[in-house]
PDB file of N, CA and C in Angstrom:
ATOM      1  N   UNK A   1       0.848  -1.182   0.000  1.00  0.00           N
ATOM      2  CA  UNK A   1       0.000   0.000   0.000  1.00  0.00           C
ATOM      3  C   UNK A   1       0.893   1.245   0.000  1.00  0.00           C
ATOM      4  N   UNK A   2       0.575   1.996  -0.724  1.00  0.00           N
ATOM      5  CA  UNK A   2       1.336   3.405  -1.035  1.00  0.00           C
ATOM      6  C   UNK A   2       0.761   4.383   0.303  1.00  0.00           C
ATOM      7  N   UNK A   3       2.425   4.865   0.424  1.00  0.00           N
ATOM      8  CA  UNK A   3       1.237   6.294   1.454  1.00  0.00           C
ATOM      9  C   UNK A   3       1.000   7.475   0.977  1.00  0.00           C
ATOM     10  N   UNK A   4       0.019   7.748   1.745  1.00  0.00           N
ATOM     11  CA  UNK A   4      -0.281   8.827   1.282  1.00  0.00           C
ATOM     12  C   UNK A   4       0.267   9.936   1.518  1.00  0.00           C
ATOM     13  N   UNK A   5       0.456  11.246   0.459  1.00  0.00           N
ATOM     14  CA  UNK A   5       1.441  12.309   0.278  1.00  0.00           C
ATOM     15  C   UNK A   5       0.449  13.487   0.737  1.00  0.00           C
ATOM     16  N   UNK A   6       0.728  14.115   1.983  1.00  0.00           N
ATOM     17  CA  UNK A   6       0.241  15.907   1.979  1.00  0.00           C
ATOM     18  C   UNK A   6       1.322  16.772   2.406  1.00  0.00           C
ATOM     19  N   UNK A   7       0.720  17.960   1.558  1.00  0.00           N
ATOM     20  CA  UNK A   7       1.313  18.536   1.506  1.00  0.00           C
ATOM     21  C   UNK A   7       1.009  20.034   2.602  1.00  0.00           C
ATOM     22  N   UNK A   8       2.093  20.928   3.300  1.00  0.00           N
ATOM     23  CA  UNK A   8       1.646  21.726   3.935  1.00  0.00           C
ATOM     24  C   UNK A   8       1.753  22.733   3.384  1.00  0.00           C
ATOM     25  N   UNK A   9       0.946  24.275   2.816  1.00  0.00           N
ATOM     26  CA  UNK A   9       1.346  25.401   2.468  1.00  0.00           C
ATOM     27  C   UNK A   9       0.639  26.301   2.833  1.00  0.00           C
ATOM     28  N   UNK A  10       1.358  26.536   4.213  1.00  0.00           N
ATOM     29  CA  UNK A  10       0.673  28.170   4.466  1.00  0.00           C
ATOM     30  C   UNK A  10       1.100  29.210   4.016  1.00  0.00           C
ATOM     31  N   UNK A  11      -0.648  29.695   4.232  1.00  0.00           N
ATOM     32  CA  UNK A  11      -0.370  31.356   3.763  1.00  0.00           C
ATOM     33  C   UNK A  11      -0.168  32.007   4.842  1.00  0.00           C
ATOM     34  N   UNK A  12       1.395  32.472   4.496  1.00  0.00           N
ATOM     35  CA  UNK A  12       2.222  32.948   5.416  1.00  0.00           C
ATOM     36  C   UNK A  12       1.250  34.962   5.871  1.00  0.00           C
ATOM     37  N   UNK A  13       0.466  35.362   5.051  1.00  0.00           N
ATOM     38  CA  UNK A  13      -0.711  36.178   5.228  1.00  0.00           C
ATOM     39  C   UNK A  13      -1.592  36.360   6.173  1.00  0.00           C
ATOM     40  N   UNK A  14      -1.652  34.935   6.487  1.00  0.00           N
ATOM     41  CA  UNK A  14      -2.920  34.942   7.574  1.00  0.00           C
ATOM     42  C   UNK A  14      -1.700  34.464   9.035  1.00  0.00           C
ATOM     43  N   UNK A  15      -2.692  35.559  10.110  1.00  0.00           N
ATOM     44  CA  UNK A  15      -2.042  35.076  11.392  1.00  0.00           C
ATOM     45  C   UNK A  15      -2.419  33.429  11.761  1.00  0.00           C
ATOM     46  N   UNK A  16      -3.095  32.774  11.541  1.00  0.00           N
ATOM     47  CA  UNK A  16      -2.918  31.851  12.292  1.00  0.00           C
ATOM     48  C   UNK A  16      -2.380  30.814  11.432  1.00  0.00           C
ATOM     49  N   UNK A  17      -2.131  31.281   9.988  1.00  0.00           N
ATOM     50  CA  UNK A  17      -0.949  29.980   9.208  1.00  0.00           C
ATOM     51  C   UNK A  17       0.452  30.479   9.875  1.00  0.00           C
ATOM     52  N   UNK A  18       0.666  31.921   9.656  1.00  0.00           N
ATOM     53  CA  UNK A  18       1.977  31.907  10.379  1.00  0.00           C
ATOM     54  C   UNK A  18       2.025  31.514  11.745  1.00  0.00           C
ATOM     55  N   UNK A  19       0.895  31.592  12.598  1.00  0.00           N
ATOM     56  CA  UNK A  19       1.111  30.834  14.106  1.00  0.00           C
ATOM     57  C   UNK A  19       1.411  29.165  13.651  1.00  0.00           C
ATOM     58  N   UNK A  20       0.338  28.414  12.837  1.00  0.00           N
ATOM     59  CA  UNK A  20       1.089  27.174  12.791  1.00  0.00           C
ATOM     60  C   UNK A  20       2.276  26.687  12.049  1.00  0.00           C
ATOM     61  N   UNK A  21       2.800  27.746  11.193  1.00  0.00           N
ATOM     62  CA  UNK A  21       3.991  27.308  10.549  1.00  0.00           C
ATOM     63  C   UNK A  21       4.892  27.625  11.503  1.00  0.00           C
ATOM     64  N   UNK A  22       5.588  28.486  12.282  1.00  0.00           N
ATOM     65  CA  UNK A  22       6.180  28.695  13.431  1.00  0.00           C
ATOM     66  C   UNK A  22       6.534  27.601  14.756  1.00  0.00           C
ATOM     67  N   UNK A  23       4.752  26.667  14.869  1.00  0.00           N
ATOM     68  CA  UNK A  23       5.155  25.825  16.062  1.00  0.00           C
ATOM     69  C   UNK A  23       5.367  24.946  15.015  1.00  0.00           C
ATOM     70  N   UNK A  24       5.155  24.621  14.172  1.00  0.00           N
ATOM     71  CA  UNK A  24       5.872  23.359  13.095  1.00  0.00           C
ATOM     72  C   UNK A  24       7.060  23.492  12.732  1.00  0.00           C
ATOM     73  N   UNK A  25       7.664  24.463  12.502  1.00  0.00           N
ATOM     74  CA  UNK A  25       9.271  24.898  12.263  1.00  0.00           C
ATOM     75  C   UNK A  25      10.005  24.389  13.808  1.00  0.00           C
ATOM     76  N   UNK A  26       9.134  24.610  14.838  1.00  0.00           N
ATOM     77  CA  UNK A  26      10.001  23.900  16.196  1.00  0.00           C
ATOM     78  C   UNK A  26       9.858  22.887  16.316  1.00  0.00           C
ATOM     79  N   UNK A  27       9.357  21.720  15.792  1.00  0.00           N
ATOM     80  CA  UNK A  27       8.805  20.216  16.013  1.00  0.00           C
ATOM     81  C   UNK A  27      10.245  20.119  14.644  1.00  0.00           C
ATOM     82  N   UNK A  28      11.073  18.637  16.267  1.00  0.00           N
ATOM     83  CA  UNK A  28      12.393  18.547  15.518  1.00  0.00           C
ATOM     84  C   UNK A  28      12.227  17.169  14.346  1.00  0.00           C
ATOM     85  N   UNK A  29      12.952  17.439  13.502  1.00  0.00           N
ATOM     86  CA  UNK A  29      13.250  16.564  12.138  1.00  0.00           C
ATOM     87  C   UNK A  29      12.895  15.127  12.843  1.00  0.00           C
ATOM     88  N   UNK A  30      12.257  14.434  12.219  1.00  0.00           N
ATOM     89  CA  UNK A  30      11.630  13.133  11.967  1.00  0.00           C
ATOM     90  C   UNK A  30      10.567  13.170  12.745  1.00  0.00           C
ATOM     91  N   UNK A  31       9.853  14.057  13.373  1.00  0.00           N
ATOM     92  CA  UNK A  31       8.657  13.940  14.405  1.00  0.00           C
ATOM     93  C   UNK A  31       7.604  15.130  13.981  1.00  0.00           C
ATOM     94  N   UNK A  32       8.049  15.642  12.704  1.00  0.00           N
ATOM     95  CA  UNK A  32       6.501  16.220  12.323  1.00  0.00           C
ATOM     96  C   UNK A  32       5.144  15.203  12.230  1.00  0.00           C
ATOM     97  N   UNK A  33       5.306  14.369  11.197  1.00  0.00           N
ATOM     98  CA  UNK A  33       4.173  13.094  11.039  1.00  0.00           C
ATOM     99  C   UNK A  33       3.626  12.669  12.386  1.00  0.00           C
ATOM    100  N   UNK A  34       4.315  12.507  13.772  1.00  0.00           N
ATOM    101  CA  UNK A  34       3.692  11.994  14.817  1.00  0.00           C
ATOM    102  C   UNK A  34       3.261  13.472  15.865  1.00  0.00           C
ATOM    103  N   UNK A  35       3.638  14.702  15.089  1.00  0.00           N
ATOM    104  CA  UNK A  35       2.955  16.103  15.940  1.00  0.00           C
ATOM    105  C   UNK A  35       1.625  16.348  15.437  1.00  0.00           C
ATOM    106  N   UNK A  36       2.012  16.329  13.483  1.00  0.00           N
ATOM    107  CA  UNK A  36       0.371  16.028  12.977  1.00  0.00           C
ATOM    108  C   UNK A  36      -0.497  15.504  13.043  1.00  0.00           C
ATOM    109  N   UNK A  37      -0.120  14.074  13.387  1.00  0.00           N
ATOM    110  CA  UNK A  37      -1.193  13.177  13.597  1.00  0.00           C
ATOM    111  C   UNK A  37      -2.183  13.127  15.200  1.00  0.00           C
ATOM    112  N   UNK A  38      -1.400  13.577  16.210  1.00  0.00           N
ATOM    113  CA  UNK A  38      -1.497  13.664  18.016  1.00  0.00           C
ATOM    114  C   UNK A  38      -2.171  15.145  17.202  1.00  0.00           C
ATOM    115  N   UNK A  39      -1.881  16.034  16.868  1.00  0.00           N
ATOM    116  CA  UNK A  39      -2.406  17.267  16.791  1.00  0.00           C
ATOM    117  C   UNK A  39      -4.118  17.183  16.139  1.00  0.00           C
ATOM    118  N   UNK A  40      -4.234  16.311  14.813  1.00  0.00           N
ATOM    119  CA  UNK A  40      -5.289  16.107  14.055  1.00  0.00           C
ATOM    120  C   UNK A  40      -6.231  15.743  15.020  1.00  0.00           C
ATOM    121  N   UNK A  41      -5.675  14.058  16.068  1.00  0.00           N
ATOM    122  CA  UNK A  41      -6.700  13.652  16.869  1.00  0.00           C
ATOM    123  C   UNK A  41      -7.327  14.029  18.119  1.00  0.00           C
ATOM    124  N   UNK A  42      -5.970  15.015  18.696  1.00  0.00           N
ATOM    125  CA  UNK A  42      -6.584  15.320  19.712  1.00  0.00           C
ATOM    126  C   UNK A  42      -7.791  16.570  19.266  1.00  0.00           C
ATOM    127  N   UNK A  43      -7.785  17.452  18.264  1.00  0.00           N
ATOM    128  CA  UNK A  43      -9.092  18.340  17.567  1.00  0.00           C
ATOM    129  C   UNK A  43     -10.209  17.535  17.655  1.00  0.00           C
ATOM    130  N   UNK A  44     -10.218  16.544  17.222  1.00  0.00           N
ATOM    131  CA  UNK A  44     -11.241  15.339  16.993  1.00  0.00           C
ATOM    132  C   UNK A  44     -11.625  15.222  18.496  1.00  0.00           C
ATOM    133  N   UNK A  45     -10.815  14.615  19.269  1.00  0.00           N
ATOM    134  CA  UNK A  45     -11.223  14.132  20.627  1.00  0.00           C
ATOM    135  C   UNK A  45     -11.611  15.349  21.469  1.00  0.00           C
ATOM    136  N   UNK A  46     -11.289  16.530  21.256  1.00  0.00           N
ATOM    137  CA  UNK A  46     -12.038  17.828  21.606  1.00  0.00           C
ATOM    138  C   UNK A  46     -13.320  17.752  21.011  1.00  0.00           C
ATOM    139  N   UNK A  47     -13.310  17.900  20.320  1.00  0.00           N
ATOM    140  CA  UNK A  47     -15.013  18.030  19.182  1.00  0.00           C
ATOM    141  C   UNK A  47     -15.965  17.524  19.856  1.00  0.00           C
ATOM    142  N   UNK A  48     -15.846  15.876  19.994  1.00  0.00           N
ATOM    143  CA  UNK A  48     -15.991  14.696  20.234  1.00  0.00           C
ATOM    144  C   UNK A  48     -16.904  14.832  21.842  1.00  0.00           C
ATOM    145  N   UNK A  49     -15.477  15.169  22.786  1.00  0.00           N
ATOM    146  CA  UNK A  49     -15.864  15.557  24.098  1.00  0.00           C
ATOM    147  C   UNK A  49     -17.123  16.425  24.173  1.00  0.00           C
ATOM    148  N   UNK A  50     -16.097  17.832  23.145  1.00  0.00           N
ATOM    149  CA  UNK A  50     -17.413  19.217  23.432  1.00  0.00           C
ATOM    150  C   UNK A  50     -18.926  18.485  23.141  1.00  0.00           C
ATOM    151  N   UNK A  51     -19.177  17.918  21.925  1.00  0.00           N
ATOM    152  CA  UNK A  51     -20.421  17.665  21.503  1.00  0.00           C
ATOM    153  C   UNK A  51     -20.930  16.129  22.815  1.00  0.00           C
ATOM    154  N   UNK A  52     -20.299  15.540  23.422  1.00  0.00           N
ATOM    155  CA  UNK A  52     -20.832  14.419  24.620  1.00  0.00           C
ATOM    156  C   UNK A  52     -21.331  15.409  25.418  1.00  0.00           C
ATOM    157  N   UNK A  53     -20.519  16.645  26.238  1.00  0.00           N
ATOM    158  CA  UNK A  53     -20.977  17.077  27.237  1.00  0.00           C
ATOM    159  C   UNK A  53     -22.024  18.443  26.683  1.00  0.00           C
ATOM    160  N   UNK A  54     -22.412  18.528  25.402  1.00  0.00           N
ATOM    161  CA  UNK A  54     -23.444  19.503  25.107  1.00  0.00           C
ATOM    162  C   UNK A  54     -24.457  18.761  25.067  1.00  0.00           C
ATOM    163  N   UNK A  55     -24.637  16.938  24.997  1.00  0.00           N
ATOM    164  CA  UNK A  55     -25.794  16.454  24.885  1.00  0.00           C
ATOM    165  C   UNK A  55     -26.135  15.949  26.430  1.00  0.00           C
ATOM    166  N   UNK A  56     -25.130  15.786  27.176  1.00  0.00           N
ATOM    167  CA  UNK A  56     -25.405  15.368  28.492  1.00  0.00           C
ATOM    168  C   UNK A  56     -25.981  16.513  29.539  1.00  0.00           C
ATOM    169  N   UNK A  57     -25.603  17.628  28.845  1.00  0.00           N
ATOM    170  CA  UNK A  57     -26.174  18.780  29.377  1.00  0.00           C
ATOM    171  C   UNK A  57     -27.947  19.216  29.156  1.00  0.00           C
ATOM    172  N   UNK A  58     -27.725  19.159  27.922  1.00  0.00           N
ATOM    173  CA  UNK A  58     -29.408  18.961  27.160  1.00  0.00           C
ATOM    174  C   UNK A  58     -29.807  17.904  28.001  1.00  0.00           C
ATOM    175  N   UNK A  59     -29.787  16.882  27.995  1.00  0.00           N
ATOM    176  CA  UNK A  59     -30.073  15.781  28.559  1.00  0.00           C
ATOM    177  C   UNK A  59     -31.174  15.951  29.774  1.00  0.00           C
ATOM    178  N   UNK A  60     -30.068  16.624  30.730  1.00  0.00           N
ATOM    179  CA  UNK A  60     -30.169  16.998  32.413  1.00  0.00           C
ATOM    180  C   UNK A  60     -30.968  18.230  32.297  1.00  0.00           C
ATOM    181  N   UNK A  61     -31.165  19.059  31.688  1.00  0.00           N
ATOM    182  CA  UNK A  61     -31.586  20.358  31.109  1.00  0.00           C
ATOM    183  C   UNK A  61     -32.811  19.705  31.175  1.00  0.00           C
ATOM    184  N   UNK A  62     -33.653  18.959  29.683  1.00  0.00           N
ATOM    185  CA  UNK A  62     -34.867  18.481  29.498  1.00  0.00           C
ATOM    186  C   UNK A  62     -35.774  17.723  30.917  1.00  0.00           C
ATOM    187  N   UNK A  63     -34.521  17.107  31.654  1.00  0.00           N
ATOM    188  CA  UNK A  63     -35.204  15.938  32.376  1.00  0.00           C
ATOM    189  C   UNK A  63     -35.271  16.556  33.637  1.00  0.00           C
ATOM    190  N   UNK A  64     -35.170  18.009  33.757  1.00  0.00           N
ATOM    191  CA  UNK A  64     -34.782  18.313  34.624  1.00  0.00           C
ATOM    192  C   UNK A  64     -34.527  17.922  36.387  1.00  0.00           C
ATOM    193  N   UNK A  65     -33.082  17.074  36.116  1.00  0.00           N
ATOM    194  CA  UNK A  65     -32.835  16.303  37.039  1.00  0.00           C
ATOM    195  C   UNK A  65     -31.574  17.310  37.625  1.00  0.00           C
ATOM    196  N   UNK A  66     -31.673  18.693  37.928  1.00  0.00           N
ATOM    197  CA  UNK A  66     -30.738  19.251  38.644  1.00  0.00           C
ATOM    198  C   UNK A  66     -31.075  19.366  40.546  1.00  0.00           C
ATOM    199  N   UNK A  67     -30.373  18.948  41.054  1.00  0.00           N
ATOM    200  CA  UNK A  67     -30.952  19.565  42.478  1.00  0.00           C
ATOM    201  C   UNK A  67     -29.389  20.359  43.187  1.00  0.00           C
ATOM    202  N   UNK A  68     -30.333  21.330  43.676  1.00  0.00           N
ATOM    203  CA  UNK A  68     -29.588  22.502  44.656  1.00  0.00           C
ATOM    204  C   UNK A  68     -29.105  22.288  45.915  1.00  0.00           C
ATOM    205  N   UNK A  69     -28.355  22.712  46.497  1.00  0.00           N
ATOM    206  CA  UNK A  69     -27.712  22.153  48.164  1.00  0.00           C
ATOM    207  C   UNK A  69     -27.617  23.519  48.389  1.00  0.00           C
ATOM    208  N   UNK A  70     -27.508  23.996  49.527  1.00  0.00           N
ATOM    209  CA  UNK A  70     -27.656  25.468  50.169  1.00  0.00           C
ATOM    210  C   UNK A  70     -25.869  25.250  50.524  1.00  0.00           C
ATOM    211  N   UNK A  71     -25.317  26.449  50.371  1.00  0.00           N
ATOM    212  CA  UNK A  71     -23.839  26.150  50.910  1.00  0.00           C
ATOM    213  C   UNK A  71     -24.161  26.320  52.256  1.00  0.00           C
ATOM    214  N   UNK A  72     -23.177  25.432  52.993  1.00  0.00           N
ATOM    215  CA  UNK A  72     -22.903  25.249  54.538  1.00  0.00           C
ATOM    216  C   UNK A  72     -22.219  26.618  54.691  1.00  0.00           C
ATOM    217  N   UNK A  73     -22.612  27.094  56.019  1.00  0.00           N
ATOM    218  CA  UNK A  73     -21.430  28.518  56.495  1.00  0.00           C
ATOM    219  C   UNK A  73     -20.159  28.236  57.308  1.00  0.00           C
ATOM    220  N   UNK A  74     -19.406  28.411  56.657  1.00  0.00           N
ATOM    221  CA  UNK A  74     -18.410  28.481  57.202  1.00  0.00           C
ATOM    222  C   UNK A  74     -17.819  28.371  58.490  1.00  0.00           C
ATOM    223  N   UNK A  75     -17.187  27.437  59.156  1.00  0.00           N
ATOM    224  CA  UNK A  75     -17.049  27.476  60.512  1.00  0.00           C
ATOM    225  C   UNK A  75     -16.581  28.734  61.165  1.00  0.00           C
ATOM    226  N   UNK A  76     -16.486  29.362  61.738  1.00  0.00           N
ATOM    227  CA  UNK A  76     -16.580  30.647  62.386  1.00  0.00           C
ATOM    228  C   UNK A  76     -15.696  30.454  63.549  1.00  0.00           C
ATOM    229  N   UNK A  77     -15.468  29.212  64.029  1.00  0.00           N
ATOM    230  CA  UNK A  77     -14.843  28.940  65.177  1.00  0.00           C
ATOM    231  C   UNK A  77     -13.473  29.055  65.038  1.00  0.00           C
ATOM    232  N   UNK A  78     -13.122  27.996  63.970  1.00  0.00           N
ATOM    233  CA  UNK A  78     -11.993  28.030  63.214  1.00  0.00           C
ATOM    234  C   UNK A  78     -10.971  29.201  63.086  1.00  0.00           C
ATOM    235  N   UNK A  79     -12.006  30.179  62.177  1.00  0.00           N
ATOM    236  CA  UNK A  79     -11.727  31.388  61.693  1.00  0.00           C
ATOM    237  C   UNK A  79     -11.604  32.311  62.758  1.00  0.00           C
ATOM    238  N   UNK A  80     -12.024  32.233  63.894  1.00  0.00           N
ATOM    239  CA  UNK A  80     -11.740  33.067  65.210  1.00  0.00           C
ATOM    240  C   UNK A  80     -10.300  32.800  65.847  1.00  0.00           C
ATOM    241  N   UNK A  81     -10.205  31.277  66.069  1.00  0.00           N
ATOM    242  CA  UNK A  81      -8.954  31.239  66.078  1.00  0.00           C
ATOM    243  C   UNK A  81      -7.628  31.294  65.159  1.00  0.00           C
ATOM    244  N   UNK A  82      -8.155  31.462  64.702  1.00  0.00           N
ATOM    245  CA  UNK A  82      -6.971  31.855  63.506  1.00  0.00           C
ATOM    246  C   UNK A  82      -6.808  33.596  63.470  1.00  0.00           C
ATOM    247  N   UNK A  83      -7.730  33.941  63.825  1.00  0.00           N
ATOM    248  CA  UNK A  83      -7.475  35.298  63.619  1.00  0.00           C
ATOM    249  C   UNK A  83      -6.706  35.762  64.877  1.00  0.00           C
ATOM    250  N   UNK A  84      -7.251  34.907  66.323  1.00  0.00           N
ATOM    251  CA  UNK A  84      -6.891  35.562  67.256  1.00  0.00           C
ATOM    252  C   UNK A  84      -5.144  34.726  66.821  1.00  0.00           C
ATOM    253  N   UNK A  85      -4.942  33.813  66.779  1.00  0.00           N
ATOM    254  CA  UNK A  85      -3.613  33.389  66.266  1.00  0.00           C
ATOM    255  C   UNK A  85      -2.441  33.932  66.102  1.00  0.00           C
ATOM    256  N   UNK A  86      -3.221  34.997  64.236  1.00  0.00           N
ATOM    257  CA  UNK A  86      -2.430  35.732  63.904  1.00  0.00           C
ATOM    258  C   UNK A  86      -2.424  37.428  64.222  1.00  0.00           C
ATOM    259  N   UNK A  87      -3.208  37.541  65.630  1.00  0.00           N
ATOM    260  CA  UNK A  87      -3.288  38.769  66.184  1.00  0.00           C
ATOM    261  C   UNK A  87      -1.693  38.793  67.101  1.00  0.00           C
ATOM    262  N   UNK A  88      -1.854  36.990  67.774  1.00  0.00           N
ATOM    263  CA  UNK A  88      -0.886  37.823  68.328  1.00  0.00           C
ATOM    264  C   UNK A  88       0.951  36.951  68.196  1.00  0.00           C
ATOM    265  N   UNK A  89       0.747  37.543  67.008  1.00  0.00           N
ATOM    266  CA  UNK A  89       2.111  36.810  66.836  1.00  0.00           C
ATOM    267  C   UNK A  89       3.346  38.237  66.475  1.00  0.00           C
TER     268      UNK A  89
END
């Protein structure tokens, strides 16, 4: 099986070809192919994620299965001694 040939050509015009031609000029000799490829999938596995947790959200949204907890206050006791603590140091 032949591999397959791509080619990269940015337009050095636009800021964000020159942002990726720049971090590709630092990715050292023989490890572009394995920066492109980790780079391609992890976009994918972002996407991927974003669109799981936009439907799990909808999800909980529709069914509305959210419940609320009141925050606890703060121990006060704690915080007294600590203050008197650092009063008198």
């Amino acid at each position: 099986m032949n591999r397959p040939v791509y080619s990269f050509r940015p337009d050095l015009q636009q800021r964000d070809h020159r942002r990726a031609w720049e971090i590709l000029k630092g990715v050292p000799k023989g490890q572009k192919n394995t920066f492109l490829v980790r780079a391609i999938l992890q976009t994918d596995d972002r996407e991927t994620l974003r669109e799981l947790i936009r439907e799990s959200v909808q999800e909980v949204l529709r069914n509305g299965a959210l419940t609320y907890q009141e925050a606890k206050e703060p121990d006060t006791d704690i915080q007294d001694q600590m203050l008197s603590f650092l009063e008198n140091l």
